[in-house]
N, C-alpha and C. Protein backbone atom coordinates (compact mmCIF):
# COMPACT_ATOMS: atom_id res chain seq x y z
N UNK A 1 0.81 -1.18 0.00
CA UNK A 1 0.00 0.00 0.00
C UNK A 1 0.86 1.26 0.00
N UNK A 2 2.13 1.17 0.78
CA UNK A 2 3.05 2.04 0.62
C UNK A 2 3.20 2.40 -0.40
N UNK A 3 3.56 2.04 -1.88
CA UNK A 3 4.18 2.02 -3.20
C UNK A 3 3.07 2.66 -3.73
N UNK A 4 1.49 2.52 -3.49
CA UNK A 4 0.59 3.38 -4.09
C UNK A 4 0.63 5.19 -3.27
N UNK A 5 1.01 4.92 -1.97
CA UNK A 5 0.89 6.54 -1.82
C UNK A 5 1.94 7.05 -2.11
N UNK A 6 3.00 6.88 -2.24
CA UNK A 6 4.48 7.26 -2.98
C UNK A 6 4.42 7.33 -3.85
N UNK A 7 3.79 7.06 -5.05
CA UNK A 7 3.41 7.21 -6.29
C UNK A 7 3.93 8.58 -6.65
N UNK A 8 4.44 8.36 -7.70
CA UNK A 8 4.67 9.70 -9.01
C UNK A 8 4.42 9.44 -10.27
N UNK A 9 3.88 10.45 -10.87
CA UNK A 9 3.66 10.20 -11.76
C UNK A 9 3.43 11.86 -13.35
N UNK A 10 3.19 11.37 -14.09
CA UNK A 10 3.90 12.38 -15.43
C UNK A 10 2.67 13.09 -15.20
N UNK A 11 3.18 14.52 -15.52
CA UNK A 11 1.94 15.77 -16.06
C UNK A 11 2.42 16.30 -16.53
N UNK A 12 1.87 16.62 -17.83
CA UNK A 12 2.25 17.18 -19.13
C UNK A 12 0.95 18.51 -19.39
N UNK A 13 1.22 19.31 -19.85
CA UNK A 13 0.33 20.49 -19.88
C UNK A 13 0.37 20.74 -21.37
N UNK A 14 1.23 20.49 -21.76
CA UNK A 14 1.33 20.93 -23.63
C UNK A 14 1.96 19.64 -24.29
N UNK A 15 2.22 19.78 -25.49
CA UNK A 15 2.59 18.92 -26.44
C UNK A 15 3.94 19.23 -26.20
N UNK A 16 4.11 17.47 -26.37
CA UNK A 16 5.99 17.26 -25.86
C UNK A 16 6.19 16.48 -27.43
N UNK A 17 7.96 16.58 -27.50
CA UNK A 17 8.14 15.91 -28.55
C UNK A 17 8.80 14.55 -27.90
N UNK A 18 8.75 13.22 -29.14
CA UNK A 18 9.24 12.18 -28.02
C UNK A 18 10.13 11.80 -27.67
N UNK A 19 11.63 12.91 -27.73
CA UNK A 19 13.01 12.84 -26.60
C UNK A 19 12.29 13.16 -25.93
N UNK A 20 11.30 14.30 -25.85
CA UNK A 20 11.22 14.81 -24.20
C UNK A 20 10.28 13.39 -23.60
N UNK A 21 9.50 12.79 -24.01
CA UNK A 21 8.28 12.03 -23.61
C UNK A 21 9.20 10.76 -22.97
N UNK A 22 9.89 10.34 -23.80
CA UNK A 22 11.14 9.11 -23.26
C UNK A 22 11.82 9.82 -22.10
N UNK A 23 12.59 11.07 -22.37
CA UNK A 23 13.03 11.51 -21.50
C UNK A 23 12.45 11.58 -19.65
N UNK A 24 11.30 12.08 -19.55
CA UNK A 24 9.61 12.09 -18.83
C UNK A 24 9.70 10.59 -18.32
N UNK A 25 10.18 9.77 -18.97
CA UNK A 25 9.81 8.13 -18.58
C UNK A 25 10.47 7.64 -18.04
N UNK A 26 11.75 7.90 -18.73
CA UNK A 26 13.35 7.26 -17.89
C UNK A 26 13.33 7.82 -16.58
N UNK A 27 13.34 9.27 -16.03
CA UNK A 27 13.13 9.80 -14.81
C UNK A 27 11.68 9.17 -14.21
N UNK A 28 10.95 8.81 -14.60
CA UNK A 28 9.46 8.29 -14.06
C UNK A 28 10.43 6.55 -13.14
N UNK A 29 10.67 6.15 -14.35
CA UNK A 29 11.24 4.70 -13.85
C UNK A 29 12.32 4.88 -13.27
N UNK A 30 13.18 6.37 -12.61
CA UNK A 30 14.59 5.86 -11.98
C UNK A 30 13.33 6.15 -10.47
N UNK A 31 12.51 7.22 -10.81
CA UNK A 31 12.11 7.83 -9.66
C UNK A 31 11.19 7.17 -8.53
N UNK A 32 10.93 5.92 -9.72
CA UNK A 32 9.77 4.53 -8.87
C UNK A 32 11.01 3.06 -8.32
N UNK A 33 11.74 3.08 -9.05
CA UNK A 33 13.20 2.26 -8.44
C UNK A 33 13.67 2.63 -7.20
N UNK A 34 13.93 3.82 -7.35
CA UNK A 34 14.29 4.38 -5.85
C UNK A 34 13.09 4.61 -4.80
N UNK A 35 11.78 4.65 -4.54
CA UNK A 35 10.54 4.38 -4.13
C UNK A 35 10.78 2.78 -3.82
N UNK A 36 10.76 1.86 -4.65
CA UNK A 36 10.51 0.62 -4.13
C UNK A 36 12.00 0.49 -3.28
N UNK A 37 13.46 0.54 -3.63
CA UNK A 37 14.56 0.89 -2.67
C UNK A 37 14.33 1.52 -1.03
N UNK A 38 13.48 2.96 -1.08
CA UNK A 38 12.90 3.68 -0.04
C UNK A 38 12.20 2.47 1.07
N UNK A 39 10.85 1.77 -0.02
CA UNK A 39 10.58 0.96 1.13
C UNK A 39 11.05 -0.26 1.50
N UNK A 40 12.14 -0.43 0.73
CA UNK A 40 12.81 -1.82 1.23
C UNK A 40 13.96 -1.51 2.59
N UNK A 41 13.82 -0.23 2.70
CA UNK A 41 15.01 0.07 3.23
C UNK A 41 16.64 0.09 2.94
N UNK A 42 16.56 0.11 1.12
CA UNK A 42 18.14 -0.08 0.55
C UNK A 42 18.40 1.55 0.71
N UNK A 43 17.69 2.54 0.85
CA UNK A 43 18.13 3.95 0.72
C UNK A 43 17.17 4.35 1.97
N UNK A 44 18.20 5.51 2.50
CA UNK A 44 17.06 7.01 3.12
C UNK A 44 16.07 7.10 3.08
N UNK A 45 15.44 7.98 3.35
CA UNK A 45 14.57 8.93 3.13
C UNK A 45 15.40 10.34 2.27
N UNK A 46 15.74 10.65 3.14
CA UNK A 46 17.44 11.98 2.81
C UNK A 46 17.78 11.43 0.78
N UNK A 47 18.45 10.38 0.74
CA UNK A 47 18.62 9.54 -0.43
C UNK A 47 17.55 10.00 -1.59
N UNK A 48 16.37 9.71 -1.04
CA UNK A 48 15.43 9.37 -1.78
C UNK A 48 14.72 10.35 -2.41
N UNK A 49 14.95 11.41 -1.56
CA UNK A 49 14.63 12.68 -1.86
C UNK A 49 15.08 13.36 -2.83
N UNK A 50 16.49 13.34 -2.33
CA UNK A 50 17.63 13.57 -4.22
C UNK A 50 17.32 13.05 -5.14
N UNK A 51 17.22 12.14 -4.71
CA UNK A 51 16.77 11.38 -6.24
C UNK A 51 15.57 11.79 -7.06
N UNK A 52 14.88 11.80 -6.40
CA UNK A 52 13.70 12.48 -7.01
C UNK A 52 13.51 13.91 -7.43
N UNK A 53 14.29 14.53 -6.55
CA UNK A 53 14.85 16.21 -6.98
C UNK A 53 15.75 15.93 -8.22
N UNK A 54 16.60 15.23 -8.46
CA UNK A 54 17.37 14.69 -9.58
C UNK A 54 16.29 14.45 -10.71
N UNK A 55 15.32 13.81 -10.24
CA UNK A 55 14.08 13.44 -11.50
C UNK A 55 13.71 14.44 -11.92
N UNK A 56 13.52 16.14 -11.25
CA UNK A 56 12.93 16.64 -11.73
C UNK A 56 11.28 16.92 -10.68
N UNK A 57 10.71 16.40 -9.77
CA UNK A 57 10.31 16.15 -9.14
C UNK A 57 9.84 17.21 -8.09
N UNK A 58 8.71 18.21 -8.56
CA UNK A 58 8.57 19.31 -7.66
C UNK A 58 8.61 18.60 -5.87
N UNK A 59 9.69 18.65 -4.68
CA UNK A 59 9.59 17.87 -3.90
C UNK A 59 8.27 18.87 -2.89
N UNK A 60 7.98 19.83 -3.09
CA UNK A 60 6.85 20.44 -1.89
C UNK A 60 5.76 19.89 -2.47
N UNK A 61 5.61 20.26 -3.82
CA UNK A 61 4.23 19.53 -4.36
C UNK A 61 4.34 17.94 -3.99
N UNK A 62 5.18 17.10 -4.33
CA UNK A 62 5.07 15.81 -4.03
C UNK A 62 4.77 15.35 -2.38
N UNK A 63 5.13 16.01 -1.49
CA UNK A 63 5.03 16.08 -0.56
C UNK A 63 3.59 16.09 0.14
N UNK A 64 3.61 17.60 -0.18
CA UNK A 64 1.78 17.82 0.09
C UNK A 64 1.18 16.51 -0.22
N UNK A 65 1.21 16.31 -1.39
CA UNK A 65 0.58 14.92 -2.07
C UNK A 65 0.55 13.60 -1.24
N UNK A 66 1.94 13.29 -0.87
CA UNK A 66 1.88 11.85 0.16
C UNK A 66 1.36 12.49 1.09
N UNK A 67 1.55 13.31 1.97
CA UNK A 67 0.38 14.00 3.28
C UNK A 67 -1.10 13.53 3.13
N UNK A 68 -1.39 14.40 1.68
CA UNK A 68 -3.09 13.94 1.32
C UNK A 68 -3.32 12.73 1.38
N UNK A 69 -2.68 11.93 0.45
CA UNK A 69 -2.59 10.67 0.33
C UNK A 69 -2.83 9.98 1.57
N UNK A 70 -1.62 10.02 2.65
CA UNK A 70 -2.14 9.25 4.01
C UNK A 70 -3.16 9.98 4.87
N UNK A 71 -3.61 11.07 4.64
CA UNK A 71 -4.83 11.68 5.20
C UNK A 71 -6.11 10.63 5.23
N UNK A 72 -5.75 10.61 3.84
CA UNK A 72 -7.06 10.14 2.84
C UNK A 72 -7.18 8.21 3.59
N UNK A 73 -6.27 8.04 3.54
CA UNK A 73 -6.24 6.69 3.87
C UNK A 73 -6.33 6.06 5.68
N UNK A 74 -6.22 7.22 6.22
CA UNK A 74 -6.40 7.61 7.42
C UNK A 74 -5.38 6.94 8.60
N UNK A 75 -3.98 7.09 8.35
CA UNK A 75 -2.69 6.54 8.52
C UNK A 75 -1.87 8.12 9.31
N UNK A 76 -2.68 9.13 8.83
CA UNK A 76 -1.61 9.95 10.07
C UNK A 76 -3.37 10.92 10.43
């Protein structure tokens, strides 16, 4: 259930061409590798965070998001 509120995922607002769309994907899949790592305990939190800042990865927006997320699920 962890791996669904950690979730990231692509938003696109305009027309991409498809380096950028591959590009969008490869960071999608380093950024869910390191997520399943996160909950295995092979990385941080600290770790995990870079990485995803590395993706590209607004980290306040993503943030807010897992908050809602376990709100919603009623875990904090």
């Amino acid at each position: 259930m962890l791996d669904i509120l950690l979730e990231t995922e692509i938003q696109v607002n305009h027309q991409i061409s498809f380096d950028e769309a591959n590009d969008l994907v490869r960071k999608l899949e380093v950024a869910n590798l390191a997520r399943d790592k996160f909950l295995a305990g092979q990385i941080s939190l600290s770790d995990y965070c870079d990485i995803l800042e590395m993706c590209d990865v607004n980290l306040d927006d993503y943030l807010i998001s897992v908050e809602s997320n376990l709100n919603n699920f009623g875990l904090i």
